[in-house]
Protein backbone atom coordinates (compact mmCIF):
# COMPACT_ATOMS: atom_id res chain seq x y z
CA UNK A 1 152.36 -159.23 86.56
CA UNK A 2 152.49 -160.32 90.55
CA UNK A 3 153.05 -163.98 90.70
CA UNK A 4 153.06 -165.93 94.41
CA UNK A 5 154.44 -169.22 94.28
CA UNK A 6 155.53 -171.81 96.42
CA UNK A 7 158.88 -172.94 95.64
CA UNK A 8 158.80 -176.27 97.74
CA UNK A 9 155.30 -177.39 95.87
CA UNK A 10 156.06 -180.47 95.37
CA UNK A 11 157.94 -181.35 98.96
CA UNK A 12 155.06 -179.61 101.12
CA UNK A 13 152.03 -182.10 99.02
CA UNK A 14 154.03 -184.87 99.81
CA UNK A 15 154.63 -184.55 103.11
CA UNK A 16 151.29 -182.90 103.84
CA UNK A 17 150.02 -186.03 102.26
CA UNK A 18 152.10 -188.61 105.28
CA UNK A 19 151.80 -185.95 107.91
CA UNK A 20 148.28 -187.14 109.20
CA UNK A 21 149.60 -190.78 110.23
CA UNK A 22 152.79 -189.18 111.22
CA UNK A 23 150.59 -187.04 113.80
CA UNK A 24 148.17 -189.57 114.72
CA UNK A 25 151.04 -191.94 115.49
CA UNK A 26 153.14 -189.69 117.55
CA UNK A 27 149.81 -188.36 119.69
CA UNK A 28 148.97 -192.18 119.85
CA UNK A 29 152.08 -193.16 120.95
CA UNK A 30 153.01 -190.40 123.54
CA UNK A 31 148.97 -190.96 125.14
CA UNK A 32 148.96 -194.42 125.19
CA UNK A 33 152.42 -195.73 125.53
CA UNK A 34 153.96 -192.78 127.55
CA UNK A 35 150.70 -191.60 129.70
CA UNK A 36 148.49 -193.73 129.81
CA UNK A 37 151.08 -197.13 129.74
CA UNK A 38 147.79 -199.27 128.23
CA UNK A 39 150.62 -200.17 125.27
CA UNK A 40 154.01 -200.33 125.01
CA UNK A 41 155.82 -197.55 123.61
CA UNK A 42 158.66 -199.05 121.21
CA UNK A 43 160.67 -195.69 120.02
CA UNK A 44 160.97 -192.35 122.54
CA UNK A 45 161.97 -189.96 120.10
CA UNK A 46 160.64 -185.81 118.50
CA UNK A 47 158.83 -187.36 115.86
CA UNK A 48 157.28 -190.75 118.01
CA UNK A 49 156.16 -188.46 120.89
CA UNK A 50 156.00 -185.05 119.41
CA UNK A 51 155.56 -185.03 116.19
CA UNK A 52 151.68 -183.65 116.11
CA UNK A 53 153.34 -180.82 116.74
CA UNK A 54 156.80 -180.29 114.96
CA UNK A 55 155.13 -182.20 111.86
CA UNK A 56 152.65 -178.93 110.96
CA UNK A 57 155.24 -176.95 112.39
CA UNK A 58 157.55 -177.99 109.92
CA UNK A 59 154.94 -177.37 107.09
CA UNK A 60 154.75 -174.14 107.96
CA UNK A 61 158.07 -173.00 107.86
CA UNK A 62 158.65 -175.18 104.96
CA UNK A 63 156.21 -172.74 102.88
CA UNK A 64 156.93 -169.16 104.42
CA UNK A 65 160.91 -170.13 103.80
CA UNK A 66 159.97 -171.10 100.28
CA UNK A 67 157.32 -168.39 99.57
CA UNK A 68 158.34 -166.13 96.04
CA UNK A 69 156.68 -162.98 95.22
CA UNK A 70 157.71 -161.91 91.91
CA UNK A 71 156.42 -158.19 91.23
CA UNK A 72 157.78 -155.01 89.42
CA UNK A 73 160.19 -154.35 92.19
CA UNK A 74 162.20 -157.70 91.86
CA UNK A 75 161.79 -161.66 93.59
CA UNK A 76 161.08 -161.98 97.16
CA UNK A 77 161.58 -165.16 98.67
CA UNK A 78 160.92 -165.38 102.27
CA UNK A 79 161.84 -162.26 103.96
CA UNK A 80 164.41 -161.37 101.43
CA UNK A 81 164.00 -158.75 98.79
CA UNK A 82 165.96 -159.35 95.53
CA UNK A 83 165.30 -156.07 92.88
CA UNK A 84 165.56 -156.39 89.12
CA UNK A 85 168.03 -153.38 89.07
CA UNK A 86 170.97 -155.56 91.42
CA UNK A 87 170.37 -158.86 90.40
CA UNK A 88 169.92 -161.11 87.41
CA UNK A 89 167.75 -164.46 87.68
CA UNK A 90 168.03 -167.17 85.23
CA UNK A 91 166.04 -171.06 85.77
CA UNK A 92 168.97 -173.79 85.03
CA UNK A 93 168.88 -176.89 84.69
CA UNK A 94 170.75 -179.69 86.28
CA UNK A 95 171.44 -183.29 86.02
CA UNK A 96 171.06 -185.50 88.92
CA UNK A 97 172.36 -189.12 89.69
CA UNK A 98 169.79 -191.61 91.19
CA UNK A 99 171.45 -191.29 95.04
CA UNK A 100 171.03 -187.36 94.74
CA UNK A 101 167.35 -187.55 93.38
CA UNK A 102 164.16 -185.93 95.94
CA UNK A 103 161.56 -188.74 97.05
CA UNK A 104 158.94 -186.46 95.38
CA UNK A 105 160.26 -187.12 91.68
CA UNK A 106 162.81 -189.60 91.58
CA UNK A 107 162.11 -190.73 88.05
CA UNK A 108 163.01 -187.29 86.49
CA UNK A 109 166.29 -186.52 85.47
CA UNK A 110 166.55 -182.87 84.76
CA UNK A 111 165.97 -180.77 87.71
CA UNK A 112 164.93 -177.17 87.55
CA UNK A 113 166.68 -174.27 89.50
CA UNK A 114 166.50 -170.56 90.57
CA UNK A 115 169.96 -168.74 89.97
CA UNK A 116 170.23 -165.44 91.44
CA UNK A 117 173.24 -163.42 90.61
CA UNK A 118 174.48 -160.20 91.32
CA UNK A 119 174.90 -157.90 88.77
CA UNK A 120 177.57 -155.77 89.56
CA UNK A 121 180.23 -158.45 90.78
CA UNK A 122 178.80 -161.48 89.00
CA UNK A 123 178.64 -163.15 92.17
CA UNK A 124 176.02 -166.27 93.09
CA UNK A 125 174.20 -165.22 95.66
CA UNK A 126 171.55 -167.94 96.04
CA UNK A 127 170.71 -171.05 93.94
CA UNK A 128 167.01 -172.65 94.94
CA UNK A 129 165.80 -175.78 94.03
CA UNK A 130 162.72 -175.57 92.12
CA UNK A 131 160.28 -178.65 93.82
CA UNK A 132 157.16 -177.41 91.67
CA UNK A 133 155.13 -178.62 88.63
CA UNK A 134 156.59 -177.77 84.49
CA UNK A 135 153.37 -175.36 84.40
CA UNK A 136 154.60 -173.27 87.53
CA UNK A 137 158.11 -173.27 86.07
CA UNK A 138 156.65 -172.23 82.48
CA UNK A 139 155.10 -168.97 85.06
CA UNK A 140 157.68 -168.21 86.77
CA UNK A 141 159.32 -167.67 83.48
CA UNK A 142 157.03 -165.05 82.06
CA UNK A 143 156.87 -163.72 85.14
CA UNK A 144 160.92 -163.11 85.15
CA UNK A 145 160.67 -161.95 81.70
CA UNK A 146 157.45 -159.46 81.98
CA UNK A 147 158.66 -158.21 85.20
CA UNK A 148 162.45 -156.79 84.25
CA UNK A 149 163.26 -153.17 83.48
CA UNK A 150 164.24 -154.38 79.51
CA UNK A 151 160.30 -155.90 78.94
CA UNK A 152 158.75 -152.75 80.07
């Protein structure tokens, strides 16, 4: 089973959701206030003058730095290759207080996370917050559990 997945789900709908008035705003702002001078421009900053273009840029990264592959071989997330036979992946969960909560679900208490350990030392090698839905969770779950060298 091949299963791509966007770890950051939740964070890139959100802000893909605000990132049209944030670009509008900025391109406003830099044209009219900085160019043109027809209005006043009240804040000179990236995201009031530039942010048409680090606002998608952002997006992107966002989702290549959170894309996971999970196929036969192992999990790749990003660039980075982790194979079933060196390392052992587990979803945790973890209790957050209110101040340490995402804007995308503050209400919810329990937070999901990727653990990736390595076998032979027992070492943590990466722990990734998982910003996606209960149903991609529930996948990436089977997906785990149909893909390691015990299942097959």
């Amino acid at each position: 089973m091949n299963l791509k997945i966007g770890l950051a789900k939740k964070v890139l709908l959100f802000y893909s959701v605000i990132a049209p008035f944030i670009m509008f705003g900025s391109l406003y702002n830099l044209v009219e206030g900085v160019i043109l001078h027809n209005t006043p421009s009240y804040r000179i900053g990236l995201f009031s003058l530039f942010g048409f273009i680090i606002m998608p840029l952002l997006l992107i990264v966002t989702y290549i730095k959170n894309k996971c592959i999970i196929s036969r071989e192992g999990v790749q997330i990003g660039k980075i290759l982790y194979p079933f036979s060196d390392y052992h992946f587990s979803i945790r969960q973890k209790e957050l207080p209110f101040k340490d909560r995402p804007l995308t679900s503050l209400w919810k208490k329990k937070y999901d996370e990727l653990v990736i350990t390595k076998i032979n030392t027992g070492e943590t090698v990466l722990e990734k917050d998982l910003d996606v839905f209960q149903k991609d969770i529930e996948n990436i779950k089977k997906a785990l559990v149909s893909n390691t060298p015990q299942s097959r």
